[in-house]
Protein backbone atom coordinates (compact mmCIF):
# COMPACT_ATOMS: atom_id res chain seq x y z
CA UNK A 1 51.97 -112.03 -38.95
CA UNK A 2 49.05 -111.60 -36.60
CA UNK A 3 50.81 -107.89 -36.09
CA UNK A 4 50.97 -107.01 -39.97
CA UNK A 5 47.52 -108.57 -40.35
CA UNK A 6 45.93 -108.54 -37.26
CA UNK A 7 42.48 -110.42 -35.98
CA UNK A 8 39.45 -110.81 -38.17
CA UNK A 9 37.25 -108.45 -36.19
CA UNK A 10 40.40 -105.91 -36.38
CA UNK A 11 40.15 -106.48 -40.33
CA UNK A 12 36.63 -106.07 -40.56
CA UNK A 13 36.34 -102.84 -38.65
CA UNK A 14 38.72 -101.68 -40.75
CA UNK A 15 37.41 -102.46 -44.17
CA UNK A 16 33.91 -101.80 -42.47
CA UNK A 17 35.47 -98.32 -41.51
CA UNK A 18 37.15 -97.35 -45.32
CA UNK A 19 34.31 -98.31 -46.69
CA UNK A 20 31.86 -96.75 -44.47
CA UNK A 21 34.07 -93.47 -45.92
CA UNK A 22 33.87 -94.56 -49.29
CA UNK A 23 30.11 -94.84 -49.07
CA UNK A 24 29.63 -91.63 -47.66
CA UNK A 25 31.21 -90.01 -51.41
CA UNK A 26 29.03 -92.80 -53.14
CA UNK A 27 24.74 -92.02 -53.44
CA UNK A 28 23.00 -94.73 -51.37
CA UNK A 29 20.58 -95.21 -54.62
CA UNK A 30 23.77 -97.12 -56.51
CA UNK A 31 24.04 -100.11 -54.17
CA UNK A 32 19.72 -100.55 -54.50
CA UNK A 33 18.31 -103.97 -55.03
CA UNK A 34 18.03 -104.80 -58.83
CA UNK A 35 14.99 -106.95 -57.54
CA UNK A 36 13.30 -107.45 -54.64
CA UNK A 37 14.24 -110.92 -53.98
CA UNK A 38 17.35 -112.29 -55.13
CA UNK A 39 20.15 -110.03 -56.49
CA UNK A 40 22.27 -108.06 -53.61
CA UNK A 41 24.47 -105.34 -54.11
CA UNK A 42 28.07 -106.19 -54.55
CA UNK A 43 29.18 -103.76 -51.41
CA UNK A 44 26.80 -105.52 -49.01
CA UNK A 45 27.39 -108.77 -50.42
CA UNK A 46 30.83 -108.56 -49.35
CA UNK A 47 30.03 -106.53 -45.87
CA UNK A 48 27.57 -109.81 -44.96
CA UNK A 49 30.41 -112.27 -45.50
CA UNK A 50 32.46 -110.41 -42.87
CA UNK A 51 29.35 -110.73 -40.58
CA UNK A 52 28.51 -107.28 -40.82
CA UNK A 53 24.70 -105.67 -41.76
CA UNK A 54 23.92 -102.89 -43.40
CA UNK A 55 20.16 -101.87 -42.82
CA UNK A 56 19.83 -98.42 -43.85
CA UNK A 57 21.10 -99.02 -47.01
CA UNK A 58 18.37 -100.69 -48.70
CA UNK A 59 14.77 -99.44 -48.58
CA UNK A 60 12.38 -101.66 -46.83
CA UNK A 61 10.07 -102.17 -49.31
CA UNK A 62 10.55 -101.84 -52.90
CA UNK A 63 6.82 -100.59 -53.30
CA UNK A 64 4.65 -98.42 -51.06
CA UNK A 65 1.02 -99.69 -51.38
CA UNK A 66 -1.76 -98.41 -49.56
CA UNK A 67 -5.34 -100.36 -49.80
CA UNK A 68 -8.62 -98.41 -48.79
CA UNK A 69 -10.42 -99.10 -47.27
CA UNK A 70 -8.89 -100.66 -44.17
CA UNK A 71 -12.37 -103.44 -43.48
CA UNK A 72 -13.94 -103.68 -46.77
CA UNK A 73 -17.18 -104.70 -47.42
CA UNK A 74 -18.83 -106.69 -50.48
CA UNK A 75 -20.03 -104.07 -52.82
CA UNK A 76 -17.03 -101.57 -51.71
CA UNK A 77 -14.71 -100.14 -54.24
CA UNK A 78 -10.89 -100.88 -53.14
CA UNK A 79 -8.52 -98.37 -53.80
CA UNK A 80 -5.07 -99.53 -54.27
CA UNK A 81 -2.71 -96.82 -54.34
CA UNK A 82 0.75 -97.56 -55.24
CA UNK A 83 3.87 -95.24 -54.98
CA UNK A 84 6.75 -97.27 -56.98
CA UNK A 85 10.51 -97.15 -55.35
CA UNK A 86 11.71 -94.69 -58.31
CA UNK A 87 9.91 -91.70 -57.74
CA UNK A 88 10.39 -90.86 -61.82
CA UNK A 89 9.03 -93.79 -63.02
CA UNK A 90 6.05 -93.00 -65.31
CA UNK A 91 5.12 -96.40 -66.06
CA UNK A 92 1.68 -97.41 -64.76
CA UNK A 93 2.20 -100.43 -62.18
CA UNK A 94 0.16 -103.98 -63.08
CA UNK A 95 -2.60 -104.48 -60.29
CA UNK A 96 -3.71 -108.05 -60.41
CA UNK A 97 -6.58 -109.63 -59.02
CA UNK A 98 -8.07 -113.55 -59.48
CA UNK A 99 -6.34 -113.44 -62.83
CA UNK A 100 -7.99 -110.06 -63.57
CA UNK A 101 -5.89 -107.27 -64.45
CA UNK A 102 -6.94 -103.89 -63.36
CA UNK A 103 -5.93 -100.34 -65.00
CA UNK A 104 -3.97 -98.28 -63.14
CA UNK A 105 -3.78 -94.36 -63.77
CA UNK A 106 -1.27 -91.67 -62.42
CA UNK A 107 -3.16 -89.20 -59.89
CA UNK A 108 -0.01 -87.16 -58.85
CA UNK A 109 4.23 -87.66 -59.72
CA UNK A 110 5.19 -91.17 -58.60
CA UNK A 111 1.74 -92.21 -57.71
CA UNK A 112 -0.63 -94.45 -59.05
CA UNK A 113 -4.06 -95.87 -58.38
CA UNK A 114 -6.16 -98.99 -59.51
CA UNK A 115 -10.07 -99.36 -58.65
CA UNK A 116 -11.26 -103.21 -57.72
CA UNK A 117 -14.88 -103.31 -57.90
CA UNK A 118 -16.41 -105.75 -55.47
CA UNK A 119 -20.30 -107.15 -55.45
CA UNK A 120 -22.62 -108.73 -53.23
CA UNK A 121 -22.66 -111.88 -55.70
CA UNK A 122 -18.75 -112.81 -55.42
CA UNK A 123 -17.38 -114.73 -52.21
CA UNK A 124 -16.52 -113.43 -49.01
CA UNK A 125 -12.82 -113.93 -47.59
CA UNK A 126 -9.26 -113.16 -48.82
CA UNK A 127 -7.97 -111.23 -51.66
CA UNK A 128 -4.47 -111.82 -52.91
CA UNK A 129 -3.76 -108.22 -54.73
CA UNK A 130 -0.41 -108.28 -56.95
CA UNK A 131 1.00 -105.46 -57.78
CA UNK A 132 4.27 -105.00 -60.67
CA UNK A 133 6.00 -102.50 -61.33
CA UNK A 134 9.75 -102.21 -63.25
CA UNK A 135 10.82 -105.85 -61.83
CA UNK A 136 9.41 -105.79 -58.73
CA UNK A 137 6.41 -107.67 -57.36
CA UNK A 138 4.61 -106.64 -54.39
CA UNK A 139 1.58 -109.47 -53.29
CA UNK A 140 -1.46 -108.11 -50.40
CA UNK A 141 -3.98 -109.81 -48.93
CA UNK A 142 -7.35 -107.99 -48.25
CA UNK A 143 -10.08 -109.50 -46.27
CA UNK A 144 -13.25 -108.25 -47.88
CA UNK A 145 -16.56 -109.24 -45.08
CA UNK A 146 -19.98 -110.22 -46.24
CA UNK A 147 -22.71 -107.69 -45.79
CA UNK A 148 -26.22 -108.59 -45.52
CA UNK A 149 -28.60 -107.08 -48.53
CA UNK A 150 -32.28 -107.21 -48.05
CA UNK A 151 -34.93 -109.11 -50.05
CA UNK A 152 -37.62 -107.35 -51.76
CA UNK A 153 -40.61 -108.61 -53.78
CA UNK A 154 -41.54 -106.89 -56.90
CA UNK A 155 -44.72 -107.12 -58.88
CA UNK A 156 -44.92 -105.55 -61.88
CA UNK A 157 -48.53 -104.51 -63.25
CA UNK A 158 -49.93 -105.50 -66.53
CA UNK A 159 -48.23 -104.68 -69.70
CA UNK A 160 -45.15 -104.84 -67.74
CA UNK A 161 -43.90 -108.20 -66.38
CA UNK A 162 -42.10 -110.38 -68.52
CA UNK A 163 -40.01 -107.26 -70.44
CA UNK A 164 -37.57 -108.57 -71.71
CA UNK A 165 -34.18 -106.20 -72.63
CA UNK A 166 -33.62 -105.70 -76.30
CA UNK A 167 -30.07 -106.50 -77.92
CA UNK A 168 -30.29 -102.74 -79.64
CA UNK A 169 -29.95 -101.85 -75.04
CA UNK A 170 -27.95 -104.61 -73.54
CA UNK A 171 -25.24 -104.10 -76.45
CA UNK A 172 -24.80 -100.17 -76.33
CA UNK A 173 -25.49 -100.59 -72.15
CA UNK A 174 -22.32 -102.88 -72.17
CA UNK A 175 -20.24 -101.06 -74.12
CA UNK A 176 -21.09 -98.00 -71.99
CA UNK A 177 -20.21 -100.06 -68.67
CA UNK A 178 -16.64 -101.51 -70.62
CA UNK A 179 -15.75 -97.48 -71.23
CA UNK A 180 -12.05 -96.83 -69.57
CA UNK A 181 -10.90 -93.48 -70.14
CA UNK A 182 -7.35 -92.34 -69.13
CA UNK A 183 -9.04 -88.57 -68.03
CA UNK A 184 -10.48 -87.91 -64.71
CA UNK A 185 -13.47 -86.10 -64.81
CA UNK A 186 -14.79 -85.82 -60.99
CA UNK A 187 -13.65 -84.29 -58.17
CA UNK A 188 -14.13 -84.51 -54.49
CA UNK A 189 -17.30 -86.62 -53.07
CA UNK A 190 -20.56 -87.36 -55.53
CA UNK A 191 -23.83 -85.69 -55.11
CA UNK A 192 -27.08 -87.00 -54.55
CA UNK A 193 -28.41 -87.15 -58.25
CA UNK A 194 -32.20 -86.23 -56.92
CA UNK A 195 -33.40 -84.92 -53.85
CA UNK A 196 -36.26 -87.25 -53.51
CA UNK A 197 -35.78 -90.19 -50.26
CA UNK A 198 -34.21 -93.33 -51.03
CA UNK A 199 -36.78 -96.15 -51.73
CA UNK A 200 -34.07 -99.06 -52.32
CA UNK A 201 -30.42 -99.01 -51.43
CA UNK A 202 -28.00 -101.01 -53.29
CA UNK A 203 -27.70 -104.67 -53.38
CA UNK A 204 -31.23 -106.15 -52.55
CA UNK A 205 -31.84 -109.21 -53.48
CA UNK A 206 -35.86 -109.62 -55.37
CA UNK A 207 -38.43 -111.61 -56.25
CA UNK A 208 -40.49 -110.45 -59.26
CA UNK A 209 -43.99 -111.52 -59.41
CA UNK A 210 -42.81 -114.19 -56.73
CA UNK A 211 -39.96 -115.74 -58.78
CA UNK A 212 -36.64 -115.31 -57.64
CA UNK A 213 -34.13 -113.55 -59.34
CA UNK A 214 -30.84 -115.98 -59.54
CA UNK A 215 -27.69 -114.01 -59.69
CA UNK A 216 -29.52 -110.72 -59.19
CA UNK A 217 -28.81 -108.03 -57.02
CA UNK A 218 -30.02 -104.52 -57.11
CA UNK A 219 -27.30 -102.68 -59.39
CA UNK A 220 -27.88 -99.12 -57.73
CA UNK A 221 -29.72 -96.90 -55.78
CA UNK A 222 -33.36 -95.54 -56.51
CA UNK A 223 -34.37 -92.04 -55.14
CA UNK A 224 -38.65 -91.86 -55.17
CA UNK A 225 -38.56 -88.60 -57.03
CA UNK A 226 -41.73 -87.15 -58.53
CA UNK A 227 -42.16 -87.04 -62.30
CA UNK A 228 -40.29 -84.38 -63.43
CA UNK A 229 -38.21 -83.62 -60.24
CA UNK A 230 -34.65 -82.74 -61.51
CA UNK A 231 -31.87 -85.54 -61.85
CA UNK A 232 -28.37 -83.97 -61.42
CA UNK A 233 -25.07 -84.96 -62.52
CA UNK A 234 -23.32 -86.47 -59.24
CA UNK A 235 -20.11 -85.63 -60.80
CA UNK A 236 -18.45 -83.99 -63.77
CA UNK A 237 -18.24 -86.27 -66.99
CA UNK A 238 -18.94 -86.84 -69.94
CA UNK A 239 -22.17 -88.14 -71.78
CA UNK A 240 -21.20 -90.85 -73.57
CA UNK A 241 -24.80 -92.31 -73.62
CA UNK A 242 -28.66 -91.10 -74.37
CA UNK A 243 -31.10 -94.05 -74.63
CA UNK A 244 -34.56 -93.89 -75.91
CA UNK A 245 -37.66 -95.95 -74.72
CA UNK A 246 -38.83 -95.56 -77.90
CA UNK A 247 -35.43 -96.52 -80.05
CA UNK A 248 -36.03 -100.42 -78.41
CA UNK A 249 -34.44 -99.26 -74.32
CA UNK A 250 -37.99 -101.14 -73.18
CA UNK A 251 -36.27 -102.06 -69.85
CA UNK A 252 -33.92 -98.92 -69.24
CA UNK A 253 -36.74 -96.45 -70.23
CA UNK A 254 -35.01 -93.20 -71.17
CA UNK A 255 -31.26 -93.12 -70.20
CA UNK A 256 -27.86 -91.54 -69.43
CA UNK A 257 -24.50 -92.94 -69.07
CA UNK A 258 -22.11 -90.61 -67.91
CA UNK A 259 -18.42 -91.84 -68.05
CA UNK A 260 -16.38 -90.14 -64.66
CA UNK A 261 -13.24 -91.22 -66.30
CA UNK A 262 -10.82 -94.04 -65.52
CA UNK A 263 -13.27 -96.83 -65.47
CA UNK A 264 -15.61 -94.65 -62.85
CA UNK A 265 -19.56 -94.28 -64.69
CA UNK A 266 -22.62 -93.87 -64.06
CA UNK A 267 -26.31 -94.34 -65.25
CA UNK A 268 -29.68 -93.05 -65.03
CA UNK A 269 -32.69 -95.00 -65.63
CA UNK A 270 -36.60 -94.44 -66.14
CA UNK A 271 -36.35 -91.07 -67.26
CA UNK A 272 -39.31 -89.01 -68.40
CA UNK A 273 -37.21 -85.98 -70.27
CA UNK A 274 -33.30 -85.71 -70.67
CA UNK A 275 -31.69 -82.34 -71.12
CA UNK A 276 -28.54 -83.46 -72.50
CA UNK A 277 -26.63 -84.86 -75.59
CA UNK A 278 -23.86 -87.64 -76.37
CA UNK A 279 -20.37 -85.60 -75.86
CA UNK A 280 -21.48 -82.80 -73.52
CA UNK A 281 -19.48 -82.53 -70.67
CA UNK A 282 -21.16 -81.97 -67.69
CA UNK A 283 -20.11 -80.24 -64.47
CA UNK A 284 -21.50 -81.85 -60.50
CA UNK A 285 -24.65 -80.35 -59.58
CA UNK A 286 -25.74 -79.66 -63.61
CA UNK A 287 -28.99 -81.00 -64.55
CA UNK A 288 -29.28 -83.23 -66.91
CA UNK A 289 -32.82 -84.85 -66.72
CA UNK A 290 -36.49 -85.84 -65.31
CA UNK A 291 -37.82 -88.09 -63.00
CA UNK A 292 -39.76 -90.35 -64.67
CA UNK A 293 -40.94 -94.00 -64.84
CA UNK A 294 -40.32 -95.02 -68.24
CA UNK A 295 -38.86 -98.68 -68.99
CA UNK A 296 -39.04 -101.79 -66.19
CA UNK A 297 -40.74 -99.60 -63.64
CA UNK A 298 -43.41 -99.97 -61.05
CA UNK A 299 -43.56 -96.33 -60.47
CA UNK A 300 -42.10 -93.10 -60.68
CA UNK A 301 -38.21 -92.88 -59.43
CA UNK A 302 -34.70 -92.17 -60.21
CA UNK A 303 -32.57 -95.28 -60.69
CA UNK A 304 -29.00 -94.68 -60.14
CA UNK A 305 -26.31 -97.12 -61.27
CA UNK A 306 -22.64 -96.61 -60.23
CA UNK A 307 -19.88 -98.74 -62.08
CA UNK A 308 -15.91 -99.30 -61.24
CA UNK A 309 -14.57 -101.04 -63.87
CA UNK A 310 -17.94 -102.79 -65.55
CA UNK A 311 -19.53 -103.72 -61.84
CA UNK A 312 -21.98 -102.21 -60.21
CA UNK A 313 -20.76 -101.15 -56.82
CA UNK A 314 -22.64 -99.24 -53.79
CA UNK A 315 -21.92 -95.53 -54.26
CA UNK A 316 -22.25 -94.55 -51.00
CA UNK A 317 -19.07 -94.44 -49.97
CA UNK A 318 -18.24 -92.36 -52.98
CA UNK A 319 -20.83 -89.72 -52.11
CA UNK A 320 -19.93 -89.81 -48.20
CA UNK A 321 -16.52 -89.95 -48.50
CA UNK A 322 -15.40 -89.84 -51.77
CA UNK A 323 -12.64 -91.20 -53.81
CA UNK A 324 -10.40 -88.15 -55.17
């Protein structure tokens, strides 16, 4: 019997040696995991109850994420790029975070990215990032550090304090910010919007006419331009907002919201002329307005807000480095 039949390992390393033929006339990408988890293939089912592993049979990881950057900061954009197992799939992944869903958009075959928008008003510590795609479920954690953000005390003169927004701005503001369009319009790092220096970075913390502002935090960066100095486009978009100080924008002052695609826009505050119109697309570099210090201001100066998905984040990084 033991001749005919012959010892278990004997067995084994013969089945382990047919099938190790068979395989090679069989593509790998049959005997995949279904799931990540639970279901195995039927071949290496039956090759781990013999007590023999397969390991280059499965991939490692049924999705490839990458999160930039590696130490994030509060008020840093994370980038979460995500490269699903099936390099055909055109189905945008689900990025998750806190409950939030974030949209995900296809920047080359197989490859997909989602923008998470942190501020210097949210906690410091861990996020848990979940990411789905077709069945599987990938979860990261990302540590984002606290930053500190200067204080700054801001007295407005007469005729100024107390301005309050209007609804005519905050609504058509907001729906500006909420903007999400599938079509990338930038490319490569921003540009400075306005050569003149920067009088107050992003994220400082104020008190105006010595009351603090709860929940406040400087939503951009303000270049101390003279009136009339040129204001550039930082990036190619589209303008998909002009706001008058006389049509009710009392606390914007003449505006433009340009929308950089995918949930990427940005705004420009105080302006004294604007050069554009709603729908033009602009290219980086074009001008598109004045200095000026129309609206909430205590002087003449560019304010530049920068938005990832409705939040105000610090644009640096996206000028420096950028986010292509």
């Amino acid at each position: 019997m033991n001749k005919l039949i012959g010892s278990r390992e004997q067995r084994a390393g013969s089945w382990g040696r047919e099938l190790g033929e068979l395989g090679e006339r069989l593509p790998v990408t049959n005997y995949q995991l279904a799931t990540t988890n639970y279901q195995l293939p039927v071949l290496h089912y039956f090759l781990l109850s013999l007590g023999i592993t397969i390991v280059s049979a499965l991939p490692a990881q049924a999705l490839q994420v990458r999160v930039a950057p590696a130490k994030p900061h509060l008020g840093d954009t994370l980038s979460v790029v995500v490269r699903p197992n099936n390099p055909d799939v055109n189905v945008s992944p689900i990025v998750t975070v806190n409950r939030k869903t974030y949209p995900a958009f296809a920047i080359a075959p197989g490859v997909f990215r989602a923008f998470v928008p942190t501020t210097p008003l949210q906690k410091v510590g861990k996020r848990e990032i979940q990411i789905s795609s077709e069945g599987k479920v990938r979860n990261i954690a990302v540590w984002v550090a606290n930053r500190k953000f200067p204080v700054q005390r801001i007295n407005f003169r007469p005729g100024k304090a107390g301005l309050e927004a209007t609804e005519l701005e905050l609504s058509r503001v907001a729906a500006f910010k909420s903007l999400v369009t599938p079509q990338k319009f930038w490319n490569g790092p921003f540009l400075k919007p306005n050569r003149g220096r920067v009088s107050t970075i992003y994220g400082v913390r104020r008190y105006y006419n010595g009351k603090f502002a709860k929940d406040y935090y400087h939503r951009g960066v303000d270049y101390a331009g003279p009136v009339g100095s040129p204001v550039v486009a930082p990036a190619a978009g589209r303008v998909s907002l002009i706001g008058l100080e006389s049509q009710g924008f009392r606390v914007h002052g003449n505006i433009i919201g340009l929308d950089h695609g995918q949930g990427v826009t940005s705004v420009f505050l105080h302006l004294s002329r604007i050069y554009v119109r709603e729908g033009d697309i602009v290219r980086a570099g074009q001008p598109i307005g004045a200095v000026g210090s129309t609206g909430a201001s205590t002087g003449p100066h560019l304010h530049w807000g920068f938005y990832v998905q409705g939040e105000a984040v610090d644009p640096t990084t996206w000028r420096e480095q950028g986010m292509n």
